[in-house]
N, C-alpha and C. Protein backbone atom coordinates (compact mmCIF):
# COMPACT_ATOMS: atom_id res chain seq x y z
N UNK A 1 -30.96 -30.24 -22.50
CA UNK A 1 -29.88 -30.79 -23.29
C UNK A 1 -30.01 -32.30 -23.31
N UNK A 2 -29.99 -32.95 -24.16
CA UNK A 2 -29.83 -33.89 -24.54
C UNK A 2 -28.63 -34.93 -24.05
N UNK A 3 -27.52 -34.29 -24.08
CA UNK A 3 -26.02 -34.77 -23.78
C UNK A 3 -25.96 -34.59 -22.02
N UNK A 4 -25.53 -35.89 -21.50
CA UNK A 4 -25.61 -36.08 -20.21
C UNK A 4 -23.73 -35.17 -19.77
N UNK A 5 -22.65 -35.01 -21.28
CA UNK A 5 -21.68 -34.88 -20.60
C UNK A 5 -22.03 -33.62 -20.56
N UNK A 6 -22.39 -32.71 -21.69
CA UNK A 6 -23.09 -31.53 -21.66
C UNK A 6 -23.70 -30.75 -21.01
N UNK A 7 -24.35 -31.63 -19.55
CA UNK A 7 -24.94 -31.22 -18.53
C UNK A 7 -24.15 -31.37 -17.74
N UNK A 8 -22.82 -31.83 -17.43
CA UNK A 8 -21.89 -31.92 -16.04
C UNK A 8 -21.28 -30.39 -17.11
N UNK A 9 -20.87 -30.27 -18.14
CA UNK A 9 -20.17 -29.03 -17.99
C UNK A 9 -20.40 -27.87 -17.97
N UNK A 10 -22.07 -28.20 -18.38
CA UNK A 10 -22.62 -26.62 -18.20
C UNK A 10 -22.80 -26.52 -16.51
N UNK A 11 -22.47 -27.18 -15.98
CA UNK A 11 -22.58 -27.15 -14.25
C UNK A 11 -21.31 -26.45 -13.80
N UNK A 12 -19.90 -26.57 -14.73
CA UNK A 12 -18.81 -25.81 -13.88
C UNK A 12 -18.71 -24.71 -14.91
N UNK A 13 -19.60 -24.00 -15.60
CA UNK A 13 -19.88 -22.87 -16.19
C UNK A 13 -20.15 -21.79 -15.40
N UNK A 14 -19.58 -20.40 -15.72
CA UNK A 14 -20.12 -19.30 -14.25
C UNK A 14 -21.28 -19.24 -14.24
N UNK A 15 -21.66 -19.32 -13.05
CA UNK A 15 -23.19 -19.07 -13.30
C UNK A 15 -24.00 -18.21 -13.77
N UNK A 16 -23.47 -17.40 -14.16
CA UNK A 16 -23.80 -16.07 -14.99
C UNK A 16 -24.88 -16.36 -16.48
N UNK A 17 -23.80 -17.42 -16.84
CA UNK A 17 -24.03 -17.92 -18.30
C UNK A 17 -24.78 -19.13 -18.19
N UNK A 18 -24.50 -20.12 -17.68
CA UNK A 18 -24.92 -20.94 -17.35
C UNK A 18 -26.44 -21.31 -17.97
N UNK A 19 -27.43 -20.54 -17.76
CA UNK A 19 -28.73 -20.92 -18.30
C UNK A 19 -28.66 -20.28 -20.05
N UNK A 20 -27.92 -19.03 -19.96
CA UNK A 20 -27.72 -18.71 -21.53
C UNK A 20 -27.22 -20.19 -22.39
N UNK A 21 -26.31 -20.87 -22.08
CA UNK A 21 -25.54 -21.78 -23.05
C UNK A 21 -26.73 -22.85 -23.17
N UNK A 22 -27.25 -23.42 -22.15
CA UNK A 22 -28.35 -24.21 -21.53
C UNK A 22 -29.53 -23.52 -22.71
N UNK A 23 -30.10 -22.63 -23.01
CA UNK A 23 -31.18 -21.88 -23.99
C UNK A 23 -30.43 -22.46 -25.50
N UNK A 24 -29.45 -21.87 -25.33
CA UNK A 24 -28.98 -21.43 -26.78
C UNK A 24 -29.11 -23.38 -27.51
N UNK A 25 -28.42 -24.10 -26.02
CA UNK A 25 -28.23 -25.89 -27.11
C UNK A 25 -29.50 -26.38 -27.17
N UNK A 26 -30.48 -25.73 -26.03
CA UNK A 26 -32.01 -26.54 -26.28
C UNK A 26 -32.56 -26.52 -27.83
N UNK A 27 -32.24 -24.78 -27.92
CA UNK A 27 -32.56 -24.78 -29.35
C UNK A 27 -31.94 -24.59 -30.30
N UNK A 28 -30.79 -25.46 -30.18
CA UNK A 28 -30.49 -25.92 -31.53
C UNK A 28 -30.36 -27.31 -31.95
N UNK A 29 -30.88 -27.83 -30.31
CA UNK A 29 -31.28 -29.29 -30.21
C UNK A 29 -32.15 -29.68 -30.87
N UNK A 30 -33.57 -28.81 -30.70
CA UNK A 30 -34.69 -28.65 -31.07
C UNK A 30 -34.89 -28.84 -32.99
N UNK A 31 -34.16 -27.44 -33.18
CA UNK A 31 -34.86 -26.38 -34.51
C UNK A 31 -33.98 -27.64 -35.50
N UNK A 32 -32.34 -28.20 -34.44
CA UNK A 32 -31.95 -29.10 -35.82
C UNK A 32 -31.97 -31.00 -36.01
N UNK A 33 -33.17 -31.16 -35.06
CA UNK A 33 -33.22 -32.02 -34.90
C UNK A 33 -31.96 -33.33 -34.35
N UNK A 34 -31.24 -32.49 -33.99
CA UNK A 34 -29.61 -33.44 -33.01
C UNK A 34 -29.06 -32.84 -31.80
N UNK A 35 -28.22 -33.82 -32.10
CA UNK A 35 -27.81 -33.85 -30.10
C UNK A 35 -26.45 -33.09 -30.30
N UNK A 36 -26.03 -32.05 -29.10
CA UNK A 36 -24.97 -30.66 -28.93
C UNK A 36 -24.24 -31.25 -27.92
N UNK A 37 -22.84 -31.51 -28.16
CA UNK A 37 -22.20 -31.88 -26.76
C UNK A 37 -21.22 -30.71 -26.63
N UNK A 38 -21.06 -30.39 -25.43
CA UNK A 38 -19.94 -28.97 -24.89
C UNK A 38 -18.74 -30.09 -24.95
N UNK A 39 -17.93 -29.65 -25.80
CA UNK A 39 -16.40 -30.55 -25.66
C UNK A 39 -15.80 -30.07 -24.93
N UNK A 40 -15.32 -28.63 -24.64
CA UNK A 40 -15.08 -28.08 -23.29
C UNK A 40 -15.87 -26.72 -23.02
N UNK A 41 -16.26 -26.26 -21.73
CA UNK A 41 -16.35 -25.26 -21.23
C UNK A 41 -15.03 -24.91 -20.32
N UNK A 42 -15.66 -24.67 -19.08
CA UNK A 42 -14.57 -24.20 -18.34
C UNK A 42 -13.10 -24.94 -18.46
N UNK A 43 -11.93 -24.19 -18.55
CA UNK A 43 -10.52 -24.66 -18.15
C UNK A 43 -9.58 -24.12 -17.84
N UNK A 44 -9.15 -24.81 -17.09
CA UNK A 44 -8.11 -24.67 -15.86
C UNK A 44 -7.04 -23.69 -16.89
N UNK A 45 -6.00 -22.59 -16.46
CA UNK A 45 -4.78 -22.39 -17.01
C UNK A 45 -4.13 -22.71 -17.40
N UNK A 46 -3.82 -23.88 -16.61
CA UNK A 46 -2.91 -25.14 -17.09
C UNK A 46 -3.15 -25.84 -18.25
N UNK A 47 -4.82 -25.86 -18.21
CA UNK A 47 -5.25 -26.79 -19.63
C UNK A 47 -4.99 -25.26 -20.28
N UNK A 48 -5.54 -24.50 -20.49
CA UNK A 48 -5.09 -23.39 -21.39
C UNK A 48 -3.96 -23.01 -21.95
N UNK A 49 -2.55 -23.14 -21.64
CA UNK A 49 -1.18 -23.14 -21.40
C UNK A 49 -0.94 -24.31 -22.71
N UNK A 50 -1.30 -25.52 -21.77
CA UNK A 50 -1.22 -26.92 -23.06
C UNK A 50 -1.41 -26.63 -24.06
N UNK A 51 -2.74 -26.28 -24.17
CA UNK A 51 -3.51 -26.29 -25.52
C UNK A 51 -2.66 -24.94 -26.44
N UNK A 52 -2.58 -23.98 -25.78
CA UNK A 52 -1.71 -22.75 -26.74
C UNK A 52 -0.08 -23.39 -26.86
N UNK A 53 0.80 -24.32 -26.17
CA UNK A 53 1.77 -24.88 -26.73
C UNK A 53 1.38 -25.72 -27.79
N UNK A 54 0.08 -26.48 -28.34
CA UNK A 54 0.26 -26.47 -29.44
C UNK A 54 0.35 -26.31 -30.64
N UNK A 55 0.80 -26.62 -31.60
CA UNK A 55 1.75 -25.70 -32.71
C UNK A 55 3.04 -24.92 -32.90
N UNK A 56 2.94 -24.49 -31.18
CA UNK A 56 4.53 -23.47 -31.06
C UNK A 56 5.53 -24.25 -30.03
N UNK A 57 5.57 -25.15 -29.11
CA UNK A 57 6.10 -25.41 -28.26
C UNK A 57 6.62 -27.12 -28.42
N UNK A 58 4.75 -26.93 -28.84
CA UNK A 58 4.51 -28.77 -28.71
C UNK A 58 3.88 -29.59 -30.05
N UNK A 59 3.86 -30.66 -30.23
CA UNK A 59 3.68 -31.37 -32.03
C UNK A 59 2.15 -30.84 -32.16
N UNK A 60 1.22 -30.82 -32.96
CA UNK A 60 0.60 -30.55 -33.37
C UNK A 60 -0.35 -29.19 -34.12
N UNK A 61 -1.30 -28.95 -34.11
CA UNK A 61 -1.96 -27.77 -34.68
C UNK A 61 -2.09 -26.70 -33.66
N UNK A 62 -1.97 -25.86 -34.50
CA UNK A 62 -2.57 -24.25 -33.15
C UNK A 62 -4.08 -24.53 -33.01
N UNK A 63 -4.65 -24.75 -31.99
CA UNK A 63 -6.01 -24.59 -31.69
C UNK A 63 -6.46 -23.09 -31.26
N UNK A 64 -5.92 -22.18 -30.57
CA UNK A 64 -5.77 -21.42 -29.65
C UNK A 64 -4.59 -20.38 -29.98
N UNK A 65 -5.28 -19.08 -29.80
CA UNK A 65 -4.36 -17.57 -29.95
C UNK A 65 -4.38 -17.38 -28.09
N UNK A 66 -5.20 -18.11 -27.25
CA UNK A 66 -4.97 -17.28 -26.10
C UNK A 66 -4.30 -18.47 -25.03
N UNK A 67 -2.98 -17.42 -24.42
CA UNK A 67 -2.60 -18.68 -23.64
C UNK A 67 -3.48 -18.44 -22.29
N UNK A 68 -3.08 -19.29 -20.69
CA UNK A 68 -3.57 -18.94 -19.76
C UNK A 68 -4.07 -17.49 -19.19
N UNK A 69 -5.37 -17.17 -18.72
CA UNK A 69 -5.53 -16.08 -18.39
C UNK A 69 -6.23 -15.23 -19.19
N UNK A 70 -5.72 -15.47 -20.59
CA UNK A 70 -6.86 -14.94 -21.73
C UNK A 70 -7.50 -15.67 -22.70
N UNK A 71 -8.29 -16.51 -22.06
CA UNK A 71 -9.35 -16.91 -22.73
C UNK A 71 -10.25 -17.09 -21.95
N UNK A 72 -11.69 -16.67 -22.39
CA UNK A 72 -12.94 -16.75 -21.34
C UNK A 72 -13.19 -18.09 -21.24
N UNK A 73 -13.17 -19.30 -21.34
CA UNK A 73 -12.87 -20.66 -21.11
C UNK A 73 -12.56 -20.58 -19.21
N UNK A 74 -11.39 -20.13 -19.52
CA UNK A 74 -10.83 -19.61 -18.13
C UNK A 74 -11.32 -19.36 -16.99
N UNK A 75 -12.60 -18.60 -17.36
CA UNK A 75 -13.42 -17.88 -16.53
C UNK A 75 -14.87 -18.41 -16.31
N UNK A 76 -14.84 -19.72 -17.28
CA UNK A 76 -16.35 -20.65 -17.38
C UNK A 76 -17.29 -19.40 -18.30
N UNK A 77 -16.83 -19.02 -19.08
CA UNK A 77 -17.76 -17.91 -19.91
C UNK A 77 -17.46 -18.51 -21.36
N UNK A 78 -16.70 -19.60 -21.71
CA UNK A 78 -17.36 -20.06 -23.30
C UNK A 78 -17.22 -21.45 -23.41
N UNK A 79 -18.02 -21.64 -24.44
CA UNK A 79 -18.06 -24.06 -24.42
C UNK A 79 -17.79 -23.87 -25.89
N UNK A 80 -17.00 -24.84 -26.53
CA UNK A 80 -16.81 -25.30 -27.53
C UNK A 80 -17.80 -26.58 -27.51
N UNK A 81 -18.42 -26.89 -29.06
CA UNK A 81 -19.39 -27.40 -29.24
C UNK A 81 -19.61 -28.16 -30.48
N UNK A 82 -19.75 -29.63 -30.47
CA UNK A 82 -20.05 -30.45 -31.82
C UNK A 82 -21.31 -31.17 -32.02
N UNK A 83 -21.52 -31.79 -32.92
CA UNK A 83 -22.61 -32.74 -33.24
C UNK A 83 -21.85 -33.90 -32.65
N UNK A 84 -23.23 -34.40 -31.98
CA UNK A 84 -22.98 -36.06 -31.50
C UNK A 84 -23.75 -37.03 -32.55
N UNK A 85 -23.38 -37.73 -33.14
CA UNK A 85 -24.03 -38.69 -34.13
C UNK A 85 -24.76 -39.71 -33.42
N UNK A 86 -25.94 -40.49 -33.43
CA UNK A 86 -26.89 -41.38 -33.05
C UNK A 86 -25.96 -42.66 -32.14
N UNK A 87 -24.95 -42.85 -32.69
CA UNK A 87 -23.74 -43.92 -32.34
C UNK A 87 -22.83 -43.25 -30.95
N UNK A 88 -22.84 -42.11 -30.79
CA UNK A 88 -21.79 -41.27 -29.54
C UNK A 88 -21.06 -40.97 -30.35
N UNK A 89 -20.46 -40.93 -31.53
CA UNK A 89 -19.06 -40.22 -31.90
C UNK A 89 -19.44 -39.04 -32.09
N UNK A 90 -18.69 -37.84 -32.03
CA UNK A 90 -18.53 -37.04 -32.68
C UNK A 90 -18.31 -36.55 -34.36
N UNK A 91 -19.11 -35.77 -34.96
CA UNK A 91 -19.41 -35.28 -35.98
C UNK A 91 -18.57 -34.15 -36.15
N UNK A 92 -17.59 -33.86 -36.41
CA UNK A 92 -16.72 -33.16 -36.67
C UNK A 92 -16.96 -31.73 -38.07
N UNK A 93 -17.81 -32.73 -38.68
CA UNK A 93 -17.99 -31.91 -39.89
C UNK A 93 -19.21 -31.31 -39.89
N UNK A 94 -19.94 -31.16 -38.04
CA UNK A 94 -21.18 -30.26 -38.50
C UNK A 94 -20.95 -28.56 -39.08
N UNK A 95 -21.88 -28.19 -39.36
CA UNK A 95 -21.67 -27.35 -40.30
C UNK A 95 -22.02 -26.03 -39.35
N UNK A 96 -20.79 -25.59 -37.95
CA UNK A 96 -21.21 -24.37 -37.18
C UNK A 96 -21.47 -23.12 -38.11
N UNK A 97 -21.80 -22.75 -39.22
CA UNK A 97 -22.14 -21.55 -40.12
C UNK A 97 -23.73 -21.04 -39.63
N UNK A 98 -24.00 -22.62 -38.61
CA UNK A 98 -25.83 -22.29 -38.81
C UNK A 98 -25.84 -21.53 -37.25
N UNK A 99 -25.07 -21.33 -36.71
CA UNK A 99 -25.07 -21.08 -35.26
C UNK A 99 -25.41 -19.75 -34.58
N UNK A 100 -24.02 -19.02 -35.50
CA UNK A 100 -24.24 -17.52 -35.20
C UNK A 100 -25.61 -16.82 -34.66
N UNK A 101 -26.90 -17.42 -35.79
CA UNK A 101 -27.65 -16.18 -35.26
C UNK A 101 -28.86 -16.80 -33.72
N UNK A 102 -28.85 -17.86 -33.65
CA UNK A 102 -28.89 -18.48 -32.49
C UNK A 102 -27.81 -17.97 -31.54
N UNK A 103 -26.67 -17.79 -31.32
CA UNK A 103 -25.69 -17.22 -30.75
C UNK A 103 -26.35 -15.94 -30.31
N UNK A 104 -26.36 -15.14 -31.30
CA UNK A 104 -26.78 -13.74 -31.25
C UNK A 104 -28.33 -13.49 -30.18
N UNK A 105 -29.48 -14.70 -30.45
CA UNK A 105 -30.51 -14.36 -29.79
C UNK A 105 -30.52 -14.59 -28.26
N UNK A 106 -29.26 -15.12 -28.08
CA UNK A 106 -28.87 -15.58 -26.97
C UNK A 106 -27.52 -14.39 -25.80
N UNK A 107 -27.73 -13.84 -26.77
CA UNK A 107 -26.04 -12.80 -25.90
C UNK A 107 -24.87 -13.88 -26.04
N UNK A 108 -24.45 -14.69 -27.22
CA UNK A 108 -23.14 -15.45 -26.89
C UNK A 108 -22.64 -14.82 -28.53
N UNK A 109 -21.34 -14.34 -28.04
CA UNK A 109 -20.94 -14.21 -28.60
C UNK A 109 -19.97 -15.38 -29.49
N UNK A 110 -20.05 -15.35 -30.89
CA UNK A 110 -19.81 -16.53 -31.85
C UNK A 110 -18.01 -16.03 -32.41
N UNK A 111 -17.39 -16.75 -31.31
CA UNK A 111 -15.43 -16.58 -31.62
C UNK A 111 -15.24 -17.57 -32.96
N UNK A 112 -15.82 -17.88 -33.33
CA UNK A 112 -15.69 -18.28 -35.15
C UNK A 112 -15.14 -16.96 -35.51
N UNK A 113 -15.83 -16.19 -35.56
CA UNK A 113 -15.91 -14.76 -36.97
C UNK A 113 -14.58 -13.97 -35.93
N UNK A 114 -14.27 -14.60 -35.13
CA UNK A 114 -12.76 -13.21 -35.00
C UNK A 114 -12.08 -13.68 -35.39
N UNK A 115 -11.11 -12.50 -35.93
CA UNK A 115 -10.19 -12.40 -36.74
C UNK A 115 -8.73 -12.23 -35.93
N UNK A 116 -7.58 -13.16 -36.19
CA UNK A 116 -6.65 -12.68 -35.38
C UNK A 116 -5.24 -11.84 -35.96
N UNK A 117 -5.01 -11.28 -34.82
CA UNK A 117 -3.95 -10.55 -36.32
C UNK A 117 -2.43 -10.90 -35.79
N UNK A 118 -1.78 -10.96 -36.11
CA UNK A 118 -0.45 -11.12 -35.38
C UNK A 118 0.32 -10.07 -34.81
């Protein structure tokens, strides 16, 4: 990995996964010529809790259908993930559509494509 923060968080990842997430950003480091930063992997309940009060509790957007306890985040089993631009900012508008089947050769499953229902 390229991303130095990327490498402290694939470190509090279960170790289970750990080298899977580590495969999957090499190559897409690689095949797309840029740099993958994990914005979060593992988090605490508490951060989980926060993040699902927003939209319903607290000002801003729903990020999140799962509060504490159900989300594999929770459990160090998923990283949310952006483009880092040449400068350090974040690229917001990379285009995760290209991911999935990298996902797939990897055993990670791609929580884009679920669907939630109320």
């Amino acid at each position: 990995m390229r991303d130095k923060y990327s490498d402290e968080r694939v470190a509090l990842l279960h170790p289970k996964v750990r080298n899977q997430f580590t495969f999957f950003i090499n190559e897409i480091e690689l095949v797309f010529g840029l740099t993958i930063r994990i914005i979060q992997g593992y988090r605490t309940f508490a951060e989980q809790d926060a993040l699902y009060a927003q939209g319903r509790t607290k000002a801003g957007n729903i990020v999140t259908n799962a509060p504490g306890g159900y989300s594999f985040h929770n459990y160090g089993l998923a990283i949310d993930v952006a483009h880092v631009n040449d400068d350090g900012s974040i690229d917001w508008s990379f285009d995760t559509a290209k991911l999935p089947p990298y996902c797939a050769k990897y055993g990670i499953t791609w929580g884009g494509s679920w669907v939630h229902k109320d």
